[in-house]
N, C-alpha and C. Protein backbone atom coordinates (compact mmCIF):
# COMPACT_ATOMS: atom_id res chain seq x y z
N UNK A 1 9.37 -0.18 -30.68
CA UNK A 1 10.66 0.33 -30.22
C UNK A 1 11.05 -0.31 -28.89
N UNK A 2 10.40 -0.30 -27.88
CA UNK A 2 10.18 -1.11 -27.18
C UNK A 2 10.91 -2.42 -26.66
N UNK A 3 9.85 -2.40 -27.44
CA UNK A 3 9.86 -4.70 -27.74
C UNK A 3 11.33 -4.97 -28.18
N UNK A 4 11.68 -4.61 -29.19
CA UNK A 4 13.38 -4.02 -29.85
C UNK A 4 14.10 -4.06 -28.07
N UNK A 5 13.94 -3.24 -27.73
CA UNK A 5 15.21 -2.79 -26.89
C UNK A 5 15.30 -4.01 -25.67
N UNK A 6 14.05 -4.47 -25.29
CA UNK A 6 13.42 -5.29 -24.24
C UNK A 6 14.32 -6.75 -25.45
N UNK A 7 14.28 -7.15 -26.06
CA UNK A 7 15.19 -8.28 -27.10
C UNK A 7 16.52 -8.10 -26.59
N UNK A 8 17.29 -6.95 -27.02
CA UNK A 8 18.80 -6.68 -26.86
C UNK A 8 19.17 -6.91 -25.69
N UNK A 9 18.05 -6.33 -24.55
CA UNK A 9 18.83 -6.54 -23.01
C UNK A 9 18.71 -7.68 -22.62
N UNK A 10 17.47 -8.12 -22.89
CA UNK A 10 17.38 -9.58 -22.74
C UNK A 10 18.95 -10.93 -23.20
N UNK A 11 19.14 -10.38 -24.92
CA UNK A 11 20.03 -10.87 -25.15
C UNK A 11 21.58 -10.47 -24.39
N UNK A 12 21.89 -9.26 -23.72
CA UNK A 12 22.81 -8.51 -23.37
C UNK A 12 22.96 -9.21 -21.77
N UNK A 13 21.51 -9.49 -21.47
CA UNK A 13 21.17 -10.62 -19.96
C UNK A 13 22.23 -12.00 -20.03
N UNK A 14 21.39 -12.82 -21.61
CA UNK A 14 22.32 -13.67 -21.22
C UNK A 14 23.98 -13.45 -21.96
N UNK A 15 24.51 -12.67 -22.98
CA UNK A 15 25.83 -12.40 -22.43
C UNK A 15 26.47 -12.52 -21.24
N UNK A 16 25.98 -11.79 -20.71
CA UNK A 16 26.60 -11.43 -19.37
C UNK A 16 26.52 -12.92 -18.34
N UNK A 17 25.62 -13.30 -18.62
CA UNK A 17 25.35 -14.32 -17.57
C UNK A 17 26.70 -15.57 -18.53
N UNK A 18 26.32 -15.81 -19.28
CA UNK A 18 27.45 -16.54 -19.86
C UNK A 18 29.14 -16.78 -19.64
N UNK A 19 29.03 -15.08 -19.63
CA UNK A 19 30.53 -15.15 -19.52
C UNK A 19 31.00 -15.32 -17.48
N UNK A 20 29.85 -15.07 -16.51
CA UNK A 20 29.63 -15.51 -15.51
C UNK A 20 30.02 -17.35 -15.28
N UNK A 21 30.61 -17.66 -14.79
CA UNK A 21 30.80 -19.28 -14.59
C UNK A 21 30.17 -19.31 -13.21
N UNK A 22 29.54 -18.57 -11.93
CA UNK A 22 29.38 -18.84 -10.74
C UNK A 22 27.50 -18.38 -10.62
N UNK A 23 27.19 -19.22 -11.59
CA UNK A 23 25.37 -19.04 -11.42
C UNK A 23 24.66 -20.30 -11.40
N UNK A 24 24.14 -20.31 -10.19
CA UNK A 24 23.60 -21.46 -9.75
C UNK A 24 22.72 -22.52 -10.59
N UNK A 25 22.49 -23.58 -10.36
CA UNK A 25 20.93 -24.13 -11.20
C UNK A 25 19.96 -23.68 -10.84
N UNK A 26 19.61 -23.21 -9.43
CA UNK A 26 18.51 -22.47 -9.52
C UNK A 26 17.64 -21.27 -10.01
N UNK A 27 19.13 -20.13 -9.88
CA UNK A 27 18.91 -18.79 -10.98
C UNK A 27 19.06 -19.28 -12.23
N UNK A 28 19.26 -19.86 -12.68
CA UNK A 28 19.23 -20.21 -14.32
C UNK A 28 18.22 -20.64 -14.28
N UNK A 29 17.52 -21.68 -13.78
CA UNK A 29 16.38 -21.80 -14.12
C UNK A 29 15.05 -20.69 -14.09
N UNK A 30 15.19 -20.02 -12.73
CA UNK A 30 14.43 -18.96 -12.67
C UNK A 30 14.63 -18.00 -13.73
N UNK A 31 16.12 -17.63 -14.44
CA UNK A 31 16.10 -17.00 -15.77
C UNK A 31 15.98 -18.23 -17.01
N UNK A 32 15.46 -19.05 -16.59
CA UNK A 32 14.83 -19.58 -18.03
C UNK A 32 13.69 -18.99 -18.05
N UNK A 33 12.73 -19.33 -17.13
CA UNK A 33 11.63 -18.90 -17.04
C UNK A 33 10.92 -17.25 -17.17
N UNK A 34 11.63 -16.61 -16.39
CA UNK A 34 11.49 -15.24 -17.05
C UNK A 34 11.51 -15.35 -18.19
N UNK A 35 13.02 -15.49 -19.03
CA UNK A 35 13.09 -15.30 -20.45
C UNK A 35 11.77 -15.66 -21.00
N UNK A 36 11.20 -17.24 -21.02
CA UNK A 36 9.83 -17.57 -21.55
C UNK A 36 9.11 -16.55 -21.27
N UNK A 37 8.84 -16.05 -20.13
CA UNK A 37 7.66 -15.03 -19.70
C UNK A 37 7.38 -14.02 -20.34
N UNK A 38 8.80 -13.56 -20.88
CA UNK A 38 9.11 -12.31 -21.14
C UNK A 38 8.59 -12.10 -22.85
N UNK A 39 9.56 -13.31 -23.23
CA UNK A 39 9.14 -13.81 -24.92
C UNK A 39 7.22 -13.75 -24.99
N UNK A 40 6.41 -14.34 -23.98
CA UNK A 40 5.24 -14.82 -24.31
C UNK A 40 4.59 -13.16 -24.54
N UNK A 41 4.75 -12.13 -23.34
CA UNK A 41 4.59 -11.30 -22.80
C UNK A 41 4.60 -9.75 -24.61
N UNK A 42 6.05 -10.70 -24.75
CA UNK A 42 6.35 -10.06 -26.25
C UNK A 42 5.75 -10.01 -27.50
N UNK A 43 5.11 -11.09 -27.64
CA UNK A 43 4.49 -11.91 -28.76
C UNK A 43 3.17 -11.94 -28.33
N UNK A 44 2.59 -11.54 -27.87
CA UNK A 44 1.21 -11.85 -27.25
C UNK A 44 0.57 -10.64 -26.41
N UNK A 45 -0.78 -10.85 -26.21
CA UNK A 45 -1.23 -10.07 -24.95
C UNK A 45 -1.54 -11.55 -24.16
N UNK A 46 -1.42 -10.34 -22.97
CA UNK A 46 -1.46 -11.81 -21.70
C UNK A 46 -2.44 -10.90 -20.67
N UNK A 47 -2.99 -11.46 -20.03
CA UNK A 47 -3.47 -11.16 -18.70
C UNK A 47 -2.63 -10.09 -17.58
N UNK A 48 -3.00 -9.02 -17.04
CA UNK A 48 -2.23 -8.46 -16.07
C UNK A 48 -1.53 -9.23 -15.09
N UNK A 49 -2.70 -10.23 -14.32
CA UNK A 49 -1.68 -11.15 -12.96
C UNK A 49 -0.57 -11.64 -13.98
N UNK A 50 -0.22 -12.23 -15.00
CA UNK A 50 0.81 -12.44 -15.51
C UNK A 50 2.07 -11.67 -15.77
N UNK A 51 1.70 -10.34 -16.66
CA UNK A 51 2.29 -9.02 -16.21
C UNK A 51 3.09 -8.73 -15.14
N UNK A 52 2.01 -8.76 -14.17
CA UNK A 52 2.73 -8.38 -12.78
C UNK A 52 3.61 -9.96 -12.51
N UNK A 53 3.47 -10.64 -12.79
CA UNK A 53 3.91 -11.70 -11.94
C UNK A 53 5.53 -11.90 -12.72
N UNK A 54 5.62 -11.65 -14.25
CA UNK A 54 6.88 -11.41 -14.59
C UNK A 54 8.00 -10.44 -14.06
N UNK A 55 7.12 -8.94 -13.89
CA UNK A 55 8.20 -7.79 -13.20
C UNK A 55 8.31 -8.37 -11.99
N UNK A 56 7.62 -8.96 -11.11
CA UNK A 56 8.11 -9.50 -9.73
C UNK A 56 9.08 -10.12 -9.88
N UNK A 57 9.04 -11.38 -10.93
CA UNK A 57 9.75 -12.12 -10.95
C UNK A 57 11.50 -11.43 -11.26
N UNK A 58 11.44 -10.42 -12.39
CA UNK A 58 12.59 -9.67 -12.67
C UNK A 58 13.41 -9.31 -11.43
N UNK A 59 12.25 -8.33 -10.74
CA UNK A 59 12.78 -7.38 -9.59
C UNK A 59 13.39 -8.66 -8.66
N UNK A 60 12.68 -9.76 -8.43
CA UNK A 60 13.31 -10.89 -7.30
C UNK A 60 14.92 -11.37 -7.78
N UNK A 61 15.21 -11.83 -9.08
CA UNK A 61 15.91 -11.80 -9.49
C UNK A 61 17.29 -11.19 -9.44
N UNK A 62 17.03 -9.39 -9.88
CA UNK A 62 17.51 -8.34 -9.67
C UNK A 62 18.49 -8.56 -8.57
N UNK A 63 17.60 -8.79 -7.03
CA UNK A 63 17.65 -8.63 -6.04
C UNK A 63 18.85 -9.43 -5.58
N UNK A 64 18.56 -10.94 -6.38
CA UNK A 64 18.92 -12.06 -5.67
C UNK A 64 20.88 -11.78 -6.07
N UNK A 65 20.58 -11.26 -7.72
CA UNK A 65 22.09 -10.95 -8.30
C UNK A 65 22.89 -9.82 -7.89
N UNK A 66 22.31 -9.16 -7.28
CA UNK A 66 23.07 -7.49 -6.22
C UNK A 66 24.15 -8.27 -6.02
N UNK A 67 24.48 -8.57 -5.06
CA UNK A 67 25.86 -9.20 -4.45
C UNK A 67 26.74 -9.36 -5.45
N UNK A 68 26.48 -10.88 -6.23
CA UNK A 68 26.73 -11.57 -6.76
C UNK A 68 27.70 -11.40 -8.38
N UNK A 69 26.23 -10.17 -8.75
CA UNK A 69 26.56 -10.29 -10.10
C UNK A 69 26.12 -9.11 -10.40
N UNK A 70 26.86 -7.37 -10.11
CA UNK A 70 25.80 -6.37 -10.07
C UNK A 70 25.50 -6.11 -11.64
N UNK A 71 26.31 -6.75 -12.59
CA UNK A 71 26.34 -6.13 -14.21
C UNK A 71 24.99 -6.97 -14.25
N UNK A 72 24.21 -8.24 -14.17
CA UNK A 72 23.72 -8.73 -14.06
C UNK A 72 21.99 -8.06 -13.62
N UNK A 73 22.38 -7.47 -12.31
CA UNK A 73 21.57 -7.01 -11.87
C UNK A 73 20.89 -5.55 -12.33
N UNK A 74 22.28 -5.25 -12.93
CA UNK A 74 21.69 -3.52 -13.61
C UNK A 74 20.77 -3.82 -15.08
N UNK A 75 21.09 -4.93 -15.55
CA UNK A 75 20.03 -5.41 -16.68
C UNK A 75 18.94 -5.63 -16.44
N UNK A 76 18.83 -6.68 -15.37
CA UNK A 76 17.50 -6.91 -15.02
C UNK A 76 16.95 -5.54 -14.64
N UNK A 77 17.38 -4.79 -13.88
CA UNK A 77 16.47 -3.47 -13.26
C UNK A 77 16.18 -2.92 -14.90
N UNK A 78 16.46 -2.70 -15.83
CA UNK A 78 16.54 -1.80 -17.12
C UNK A 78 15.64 -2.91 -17.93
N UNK A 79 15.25 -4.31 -17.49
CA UNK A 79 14.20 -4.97 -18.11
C UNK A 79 13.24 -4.68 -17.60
N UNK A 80 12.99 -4.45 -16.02
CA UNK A 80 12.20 -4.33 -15.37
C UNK A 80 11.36 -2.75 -15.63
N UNK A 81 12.37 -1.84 -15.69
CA UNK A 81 12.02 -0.30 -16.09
C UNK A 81 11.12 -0.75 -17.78
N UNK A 82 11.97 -1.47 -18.99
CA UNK A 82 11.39 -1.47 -19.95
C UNK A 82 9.87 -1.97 -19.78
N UNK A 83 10.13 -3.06 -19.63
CA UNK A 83 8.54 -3.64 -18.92
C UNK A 83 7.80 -2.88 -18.59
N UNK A 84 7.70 -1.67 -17.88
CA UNK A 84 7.02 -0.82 -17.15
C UNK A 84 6.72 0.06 -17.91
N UNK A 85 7.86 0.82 -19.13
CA UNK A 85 7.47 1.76 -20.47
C UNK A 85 6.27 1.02 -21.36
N UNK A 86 6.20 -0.18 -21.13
CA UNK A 86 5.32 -1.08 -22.11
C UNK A 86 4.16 -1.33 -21.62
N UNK A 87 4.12 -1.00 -20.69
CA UNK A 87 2.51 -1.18 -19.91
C UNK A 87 2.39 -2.10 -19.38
N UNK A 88 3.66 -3.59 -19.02
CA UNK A 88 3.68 -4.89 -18.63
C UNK A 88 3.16 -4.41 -16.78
């Protein structure tokens, strides 16, 4: 159920970011990489430092899009919460 909902926001992530035209190359790349993280994280068991090192990565993210992009940012926090229902 989960994993399901952690997909949609993910996909609902990049909506949003899409219809955004003012996102840097650097946050895109850093949300490439999550996304991978997130996918591996999904499909797999992984190691905790990995775990943790994805929700950091979310929450930094989060952080960086406050200003910027808050629809943006309220996803990531609600990936970050899912993550956390999942034991990531």
């Amino acid at each position: 159920m989960e994993r399901e909902q952690l997909k949609k926001t993910l996909k609902s992530l990049h909506q949003e970011l899409e219809s955004q035209q003012a996102v840097d190359s650097e946050l895109t790349e850093l949300l490439v990489s999550l996304d991978e993280d997130i996918h591996h994280l999904i499909n797999q068991s992984s190691e905790a430092p990995q775990k943790a090192t994805t929700i950091e990565a979310a929450e930094t993210l989060a952080s960086r899009f406050a200003a910027s992009h808050p629809r943006a940012e309220a996803i990531l926090q609600e990936i970050v919460a899912l993550l956390g229902r999942m034991g990531v």
